[in-house]
PDB file of N, CA and C in Angstrom:
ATOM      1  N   UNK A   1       0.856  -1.187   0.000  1.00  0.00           N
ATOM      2  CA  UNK A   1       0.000   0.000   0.000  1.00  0.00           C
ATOM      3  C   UNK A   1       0.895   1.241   0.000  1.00  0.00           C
ATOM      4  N   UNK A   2       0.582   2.664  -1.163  1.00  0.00           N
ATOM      5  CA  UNK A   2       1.107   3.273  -0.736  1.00  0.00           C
ATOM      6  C   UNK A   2       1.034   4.126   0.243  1.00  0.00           C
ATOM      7  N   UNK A   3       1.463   4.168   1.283  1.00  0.00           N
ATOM      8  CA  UNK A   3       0.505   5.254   2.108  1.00  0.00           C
ATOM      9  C   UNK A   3       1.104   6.679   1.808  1.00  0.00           C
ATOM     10  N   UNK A   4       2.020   7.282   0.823  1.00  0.00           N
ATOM     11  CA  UNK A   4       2.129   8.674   0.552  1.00  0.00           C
ATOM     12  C   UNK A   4       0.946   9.095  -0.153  1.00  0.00           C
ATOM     13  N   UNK A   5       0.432   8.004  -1.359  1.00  0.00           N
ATOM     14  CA  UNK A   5      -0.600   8.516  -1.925  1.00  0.00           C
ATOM     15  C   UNK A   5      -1.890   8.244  -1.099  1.00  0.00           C
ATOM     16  N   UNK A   6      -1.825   7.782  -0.061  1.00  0.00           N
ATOM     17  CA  UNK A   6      -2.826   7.847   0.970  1.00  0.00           C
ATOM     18  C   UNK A   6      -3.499   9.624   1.625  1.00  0.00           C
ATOM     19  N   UNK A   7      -1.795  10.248   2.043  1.00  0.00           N
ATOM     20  CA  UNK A   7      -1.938  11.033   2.711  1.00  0.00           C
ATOM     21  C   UNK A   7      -2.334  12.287   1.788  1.00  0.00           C
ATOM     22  N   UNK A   8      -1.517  12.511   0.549  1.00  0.00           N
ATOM     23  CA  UNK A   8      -1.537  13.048  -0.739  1.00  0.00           C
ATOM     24  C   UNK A   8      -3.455  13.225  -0.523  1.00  0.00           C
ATOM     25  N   UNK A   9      -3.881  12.013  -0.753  1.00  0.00           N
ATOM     26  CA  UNK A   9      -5.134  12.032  -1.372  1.00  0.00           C
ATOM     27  C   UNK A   9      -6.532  12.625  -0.094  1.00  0.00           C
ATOM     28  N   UNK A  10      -5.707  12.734   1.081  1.00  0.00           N
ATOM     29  CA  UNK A  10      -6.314  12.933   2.664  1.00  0.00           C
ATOM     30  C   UNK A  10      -6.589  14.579   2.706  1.00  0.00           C
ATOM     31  N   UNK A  11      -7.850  14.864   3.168  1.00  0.00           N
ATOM     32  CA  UNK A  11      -7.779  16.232   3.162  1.00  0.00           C
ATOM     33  C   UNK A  11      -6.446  15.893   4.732  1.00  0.00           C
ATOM     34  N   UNK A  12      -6.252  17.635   4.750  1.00  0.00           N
ATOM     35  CA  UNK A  12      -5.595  17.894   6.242  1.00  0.00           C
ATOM     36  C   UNK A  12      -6.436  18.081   7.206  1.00  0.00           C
ATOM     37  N   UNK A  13      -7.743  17.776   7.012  1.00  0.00           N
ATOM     38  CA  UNK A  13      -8.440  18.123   8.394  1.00  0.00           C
ATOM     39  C   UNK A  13      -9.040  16.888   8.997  1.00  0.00           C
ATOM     40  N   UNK A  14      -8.071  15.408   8.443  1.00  0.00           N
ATOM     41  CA  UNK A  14      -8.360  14.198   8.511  1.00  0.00           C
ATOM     42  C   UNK A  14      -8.325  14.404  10.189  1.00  0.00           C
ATOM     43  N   UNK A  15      -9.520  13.702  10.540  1.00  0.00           N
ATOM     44  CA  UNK A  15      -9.322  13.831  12.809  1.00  0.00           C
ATOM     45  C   UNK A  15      -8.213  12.496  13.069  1.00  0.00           C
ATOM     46  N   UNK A  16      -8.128  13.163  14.155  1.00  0.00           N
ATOM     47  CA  UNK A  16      -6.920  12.443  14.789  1.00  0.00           C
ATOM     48  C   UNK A  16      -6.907  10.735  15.359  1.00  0.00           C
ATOM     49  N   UNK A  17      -8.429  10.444  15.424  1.00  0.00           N
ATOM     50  CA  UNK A  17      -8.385   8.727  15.036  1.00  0.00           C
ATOM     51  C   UNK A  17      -7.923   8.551  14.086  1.00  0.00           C
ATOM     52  N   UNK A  18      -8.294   8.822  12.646  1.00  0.00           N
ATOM     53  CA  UNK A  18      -8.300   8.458  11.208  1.00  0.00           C
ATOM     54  C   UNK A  18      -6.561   8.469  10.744  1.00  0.00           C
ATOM     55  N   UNK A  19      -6.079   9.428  11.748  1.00  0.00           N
ATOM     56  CA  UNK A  19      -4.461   9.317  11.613  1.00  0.00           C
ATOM     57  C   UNK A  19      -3.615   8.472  12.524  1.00  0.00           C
ATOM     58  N   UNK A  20      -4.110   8.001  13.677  1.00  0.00           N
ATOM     59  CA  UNK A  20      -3.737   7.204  14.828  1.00  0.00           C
ATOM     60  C   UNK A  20      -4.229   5.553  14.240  1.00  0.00           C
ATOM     61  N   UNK A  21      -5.377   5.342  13.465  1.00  0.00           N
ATOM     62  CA  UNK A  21      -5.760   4.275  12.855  1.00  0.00           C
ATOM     63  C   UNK A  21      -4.715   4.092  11.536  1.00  0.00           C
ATOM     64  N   UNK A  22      -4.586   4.930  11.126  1.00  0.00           N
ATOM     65  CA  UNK A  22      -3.595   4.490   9.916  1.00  0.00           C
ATOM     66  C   UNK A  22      -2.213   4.607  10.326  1.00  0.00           C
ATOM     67  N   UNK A  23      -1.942   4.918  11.464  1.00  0.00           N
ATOM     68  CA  UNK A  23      -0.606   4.679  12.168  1.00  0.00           C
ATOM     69  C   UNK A  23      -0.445   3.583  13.000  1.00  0.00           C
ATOM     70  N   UNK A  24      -1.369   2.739  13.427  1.00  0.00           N
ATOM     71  CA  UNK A  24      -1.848   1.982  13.887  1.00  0.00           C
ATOM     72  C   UNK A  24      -1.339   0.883  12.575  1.00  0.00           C
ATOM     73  N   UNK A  25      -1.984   0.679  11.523  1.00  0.00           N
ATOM     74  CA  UNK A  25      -1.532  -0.252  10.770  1.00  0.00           C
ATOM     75  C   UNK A  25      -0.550  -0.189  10.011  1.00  0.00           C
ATOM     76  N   UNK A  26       0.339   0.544   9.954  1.00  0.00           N
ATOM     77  CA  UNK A  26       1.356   0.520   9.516  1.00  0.00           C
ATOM     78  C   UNK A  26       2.842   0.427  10.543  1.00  0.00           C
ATOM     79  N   UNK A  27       2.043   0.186  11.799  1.00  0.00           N
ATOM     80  CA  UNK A  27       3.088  -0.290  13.059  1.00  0.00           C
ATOM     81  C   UNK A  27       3.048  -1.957  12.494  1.00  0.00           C
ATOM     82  N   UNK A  28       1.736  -2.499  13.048  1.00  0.00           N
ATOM     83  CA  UNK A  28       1.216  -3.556  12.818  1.00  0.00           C
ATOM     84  C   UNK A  28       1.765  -4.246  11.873  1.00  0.00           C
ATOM     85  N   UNK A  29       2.043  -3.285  10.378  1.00  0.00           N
ATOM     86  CA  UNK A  29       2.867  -4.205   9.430  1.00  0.00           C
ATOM     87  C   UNK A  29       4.523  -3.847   9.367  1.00  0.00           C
ATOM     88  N   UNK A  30       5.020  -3.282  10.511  1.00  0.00           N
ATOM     89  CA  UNK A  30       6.511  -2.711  10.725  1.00  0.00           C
ATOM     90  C   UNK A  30       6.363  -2.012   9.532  1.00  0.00           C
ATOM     91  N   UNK A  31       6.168  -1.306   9.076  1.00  0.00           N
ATOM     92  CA  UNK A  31       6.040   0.294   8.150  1.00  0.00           C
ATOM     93  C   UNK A  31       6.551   1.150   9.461  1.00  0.00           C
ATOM     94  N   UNK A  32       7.458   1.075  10.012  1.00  0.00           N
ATOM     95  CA  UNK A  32       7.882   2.053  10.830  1.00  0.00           C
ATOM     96  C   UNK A  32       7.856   3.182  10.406  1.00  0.00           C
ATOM     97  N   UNK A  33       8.790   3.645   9.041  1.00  0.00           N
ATOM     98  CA  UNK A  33       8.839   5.187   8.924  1.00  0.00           C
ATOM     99  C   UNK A  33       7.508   5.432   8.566  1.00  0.00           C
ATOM    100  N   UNK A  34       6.526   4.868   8.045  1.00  0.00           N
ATOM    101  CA  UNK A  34       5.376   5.674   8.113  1.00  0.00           C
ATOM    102  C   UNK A  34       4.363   5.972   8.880  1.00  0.00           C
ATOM    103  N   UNK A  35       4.829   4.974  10.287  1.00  0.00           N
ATOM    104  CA  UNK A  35       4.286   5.116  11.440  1.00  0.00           C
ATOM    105  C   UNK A  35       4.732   6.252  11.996  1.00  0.00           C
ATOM    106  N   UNK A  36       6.027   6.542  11.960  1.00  0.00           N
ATOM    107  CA  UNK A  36       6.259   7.885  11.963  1.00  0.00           C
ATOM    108  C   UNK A  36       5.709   9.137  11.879  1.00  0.00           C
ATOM    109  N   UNK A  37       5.653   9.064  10.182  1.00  0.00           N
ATOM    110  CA  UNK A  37       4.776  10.116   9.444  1.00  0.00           C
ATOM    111  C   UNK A  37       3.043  10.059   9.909  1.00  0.00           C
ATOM    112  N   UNK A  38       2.644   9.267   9.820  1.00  0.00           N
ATOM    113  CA  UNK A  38       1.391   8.843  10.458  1.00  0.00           C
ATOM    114  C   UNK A  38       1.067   9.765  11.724  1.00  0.00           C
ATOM    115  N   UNK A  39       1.620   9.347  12.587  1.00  0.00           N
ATOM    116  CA  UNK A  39       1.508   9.612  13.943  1.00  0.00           C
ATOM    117  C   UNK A  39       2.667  11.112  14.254  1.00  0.00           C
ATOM    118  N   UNK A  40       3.302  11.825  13.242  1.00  0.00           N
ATOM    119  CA  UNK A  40       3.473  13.350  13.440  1.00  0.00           C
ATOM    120  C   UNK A  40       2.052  13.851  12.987  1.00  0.00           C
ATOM    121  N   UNK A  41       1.749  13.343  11.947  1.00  0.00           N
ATOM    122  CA  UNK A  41      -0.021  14.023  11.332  1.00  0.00           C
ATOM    123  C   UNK A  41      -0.675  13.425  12.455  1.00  0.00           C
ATOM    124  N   UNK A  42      -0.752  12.873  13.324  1.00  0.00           N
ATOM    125  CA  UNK A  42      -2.198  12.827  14.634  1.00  0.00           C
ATOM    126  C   UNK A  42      -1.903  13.783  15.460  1.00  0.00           C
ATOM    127  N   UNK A  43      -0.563  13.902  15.916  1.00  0.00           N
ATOM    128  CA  UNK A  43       0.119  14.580  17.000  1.00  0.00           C
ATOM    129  C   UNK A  43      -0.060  16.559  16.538  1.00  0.00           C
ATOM    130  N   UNK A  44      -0.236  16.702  15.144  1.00  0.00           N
ATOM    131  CA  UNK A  44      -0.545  18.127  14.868  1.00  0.00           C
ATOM    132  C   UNK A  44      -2.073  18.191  14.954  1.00  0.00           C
ATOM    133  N   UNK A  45      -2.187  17.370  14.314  1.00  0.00           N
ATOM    134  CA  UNK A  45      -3.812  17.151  14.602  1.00  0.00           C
ATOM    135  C   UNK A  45      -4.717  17.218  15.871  1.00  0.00           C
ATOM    136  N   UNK A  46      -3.817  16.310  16.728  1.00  0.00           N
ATOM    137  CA  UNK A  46      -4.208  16.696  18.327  1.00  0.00           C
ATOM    138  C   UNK A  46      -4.512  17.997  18.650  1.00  0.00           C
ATOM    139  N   UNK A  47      -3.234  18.699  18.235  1.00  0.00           N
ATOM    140  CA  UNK A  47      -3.037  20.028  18.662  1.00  0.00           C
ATOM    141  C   UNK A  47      -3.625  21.100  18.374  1.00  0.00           C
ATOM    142  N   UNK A  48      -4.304  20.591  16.930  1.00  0.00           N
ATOM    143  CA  UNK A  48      -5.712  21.785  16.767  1.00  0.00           C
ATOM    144  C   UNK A  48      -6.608  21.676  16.785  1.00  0.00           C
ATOM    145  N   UNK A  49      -7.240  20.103  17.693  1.00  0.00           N
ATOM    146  CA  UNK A  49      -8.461  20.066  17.936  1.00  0.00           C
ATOM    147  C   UNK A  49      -8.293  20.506  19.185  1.00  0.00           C
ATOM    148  N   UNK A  50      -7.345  20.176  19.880  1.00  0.00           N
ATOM    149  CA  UNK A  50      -7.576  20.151  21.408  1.00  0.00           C
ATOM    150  C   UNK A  50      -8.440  21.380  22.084  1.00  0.00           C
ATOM    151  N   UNK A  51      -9.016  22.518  21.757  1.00  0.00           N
ATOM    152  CA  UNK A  51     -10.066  22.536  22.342  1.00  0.00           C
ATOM    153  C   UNK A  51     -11.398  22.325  22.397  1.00  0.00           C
ATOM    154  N   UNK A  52     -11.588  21.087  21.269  1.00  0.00           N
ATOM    155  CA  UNK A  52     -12.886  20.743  20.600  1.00  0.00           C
ATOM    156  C   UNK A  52     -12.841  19.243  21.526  1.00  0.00           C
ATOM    157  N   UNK A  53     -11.697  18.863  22.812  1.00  0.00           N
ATOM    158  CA  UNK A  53     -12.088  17.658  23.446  1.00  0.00           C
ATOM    159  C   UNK A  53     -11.669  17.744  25.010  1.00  0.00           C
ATOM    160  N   UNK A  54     -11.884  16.988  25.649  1.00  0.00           N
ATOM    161  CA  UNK A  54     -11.677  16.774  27.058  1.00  0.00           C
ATOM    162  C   UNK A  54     -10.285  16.679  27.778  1.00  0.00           C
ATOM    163  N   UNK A  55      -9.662  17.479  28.606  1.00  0.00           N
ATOM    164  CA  UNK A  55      -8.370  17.283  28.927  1.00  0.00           C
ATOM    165  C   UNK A  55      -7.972  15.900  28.951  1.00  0.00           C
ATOM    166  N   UNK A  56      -8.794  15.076  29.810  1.00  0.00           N
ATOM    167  CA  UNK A  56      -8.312  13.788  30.060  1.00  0.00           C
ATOM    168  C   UNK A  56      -8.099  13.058  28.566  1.00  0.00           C
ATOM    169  N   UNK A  57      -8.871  13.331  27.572  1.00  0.00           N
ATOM    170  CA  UNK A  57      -9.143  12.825  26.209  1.00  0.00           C
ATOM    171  C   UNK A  57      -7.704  12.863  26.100  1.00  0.00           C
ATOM    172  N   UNK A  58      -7.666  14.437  25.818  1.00  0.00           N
ATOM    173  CA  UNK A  58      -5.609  14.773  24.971  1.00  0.00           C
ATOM    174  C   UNK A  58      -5.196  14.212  25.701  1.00  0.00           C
ATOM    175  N   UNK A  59      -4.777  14.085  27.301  1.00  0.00           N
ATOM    176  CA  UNK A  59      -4.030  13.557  27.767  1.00  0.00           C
ATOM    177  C   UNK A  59      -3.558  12.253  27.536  1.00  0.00           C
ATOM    178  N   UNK A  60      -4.471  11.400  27.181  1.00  0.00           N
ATOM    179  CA  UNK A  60      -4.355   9.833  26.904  1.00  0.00           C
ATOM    180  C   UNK A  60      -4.279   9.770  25.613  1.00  0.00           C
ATOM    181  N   UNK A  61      -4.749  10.189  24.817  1.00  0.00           N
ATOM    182  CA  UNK A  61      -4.584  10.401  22.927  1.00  0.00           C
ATOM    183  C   UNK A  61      -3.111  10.639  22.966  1.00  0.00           C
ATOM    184  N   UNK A  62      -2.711  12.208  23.424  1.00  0.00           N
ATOM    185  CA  UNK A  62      -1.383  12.653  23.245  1.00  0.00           C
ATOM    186  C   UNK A  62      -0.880  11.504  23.937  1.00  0.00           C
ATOM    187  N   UNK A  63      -0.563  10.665  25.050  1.00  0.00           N
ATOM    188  CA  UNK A  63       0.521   9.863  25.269  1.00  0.00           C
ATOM    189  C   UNK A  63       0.677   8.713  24.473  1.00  0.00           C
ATOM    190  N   UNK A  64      -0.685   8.275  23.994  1.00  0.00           N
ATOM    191  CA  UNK A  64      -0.769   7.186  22.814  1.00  0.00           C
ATOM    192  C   UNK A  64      -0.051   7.087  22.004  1.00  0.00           C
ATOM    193  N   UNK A  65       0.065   8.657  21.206  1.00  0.00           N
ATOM    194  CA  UNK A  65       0.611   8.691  19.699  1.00  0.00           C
ATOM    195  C   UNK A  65       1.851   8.643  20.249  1.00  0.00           C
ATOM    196  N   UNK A  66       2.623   9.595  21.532  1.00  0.00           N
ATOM    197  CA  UNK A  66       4.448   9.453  21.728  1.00  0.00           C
ATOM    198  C   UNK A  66       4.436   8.163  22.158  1.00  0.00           C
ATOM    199  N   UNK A  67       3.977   7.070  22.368  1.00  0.00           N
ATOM    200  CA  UNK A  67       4.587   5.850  22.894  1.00  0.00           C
ATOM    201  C   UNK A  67       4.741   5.255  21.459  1.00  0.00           C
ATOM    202  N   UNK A  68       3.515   5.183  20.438  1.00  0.00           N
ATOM    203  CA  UNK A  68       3.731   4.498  19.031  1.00  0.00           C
ATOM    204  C   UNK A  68       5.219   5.493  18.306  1.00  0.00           C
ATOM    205  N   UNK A  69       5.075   6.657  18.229  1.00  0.00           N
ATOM    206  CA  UNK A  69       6.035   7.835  17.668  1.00  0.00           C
ATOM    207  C   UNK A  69       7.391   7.236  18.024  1.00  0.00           C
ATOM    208  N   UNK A  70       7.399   7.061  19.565  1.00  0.00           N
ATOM    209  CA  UNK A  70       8.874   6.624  20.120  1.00  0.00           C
ATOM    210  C   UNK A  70       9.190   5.229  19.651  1.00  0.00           C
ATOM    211  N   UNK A  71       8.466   4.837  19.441  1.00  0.00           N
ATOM    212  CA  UNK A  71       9.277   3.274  19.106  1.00  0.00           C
ATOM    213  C   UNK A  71       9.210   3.349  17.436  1.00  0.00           C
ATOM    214  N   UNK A  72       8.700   3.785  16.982  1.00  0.00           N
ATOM    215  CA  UNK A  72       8.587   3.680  15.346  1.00  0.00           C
ATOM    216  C   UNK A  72      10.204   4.386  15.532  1.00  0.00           C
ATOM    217  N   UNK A  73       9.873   5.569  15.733  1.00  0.00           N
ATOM    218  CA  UNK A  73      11.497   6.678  15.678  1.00  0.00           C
ATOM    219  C   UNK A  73      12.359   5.638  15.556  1.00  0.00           C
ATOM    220  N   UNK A  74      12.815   4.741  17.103  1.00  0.00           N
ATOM    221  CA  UNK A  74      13.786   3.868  17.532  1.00  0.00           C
ATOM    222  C   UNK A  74      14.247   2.817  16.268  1.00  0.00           C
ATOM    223  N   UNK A  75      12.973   2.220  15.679  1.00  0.00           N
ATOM    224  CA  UNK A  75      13.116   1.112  14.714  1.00  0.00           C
ATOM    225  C   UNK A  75      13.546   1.998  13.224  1.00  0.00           C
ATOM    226  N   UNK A  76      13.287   2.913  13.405  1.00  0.00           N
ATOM    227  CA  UNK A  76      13.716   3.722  12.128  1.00  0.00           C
ATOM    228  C   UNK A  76      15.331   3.942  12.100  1.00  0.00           C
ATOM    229  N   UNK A  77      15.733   4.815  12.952  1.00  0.00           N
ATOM    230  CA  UNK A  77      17.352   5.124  13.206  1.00  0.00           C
ATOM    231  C   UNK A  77      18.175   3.977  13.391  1.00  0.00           C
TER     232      UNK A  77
END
């Protein structure tokens, strides 16, 4: 799958499941670097919904995406 022409074809106002789900499967299939890319697009995404959700929400969303982010990073370098 490609997922550049995934993102290419994604508006930018894709919500931050829809980017955590497709970062999600591309962990799943060790696509690390695009788990990467994936999960920087949830992590901006977070950041401009966040006042459209619940502190506790970001709080657990945002640590979600740096625990997938950090280990994709690791398997990448």
């Amino acid at each position: 799958m490609d997922w550049l022409l995934i993102l290419h074809h994604m508006r930018m106002d894709e919500s931050v499941k829809d980017c955590i789900d497709l970062g999600q499967i591309t962990y799943n299939n060790g696509d690390f670097y695009h788990t990467v890319m994936w999960m920087e697009h949830a992590l901006q995404q977070l950041e401009r919904e966040k006042e459209k959700m619940s502190e506790s929400y970001y709080k657990r969303t945002h640590a979600l995406i740096l625990d997938y982010l950090a280990f994709a990073t690791f398997q990448v370098a």
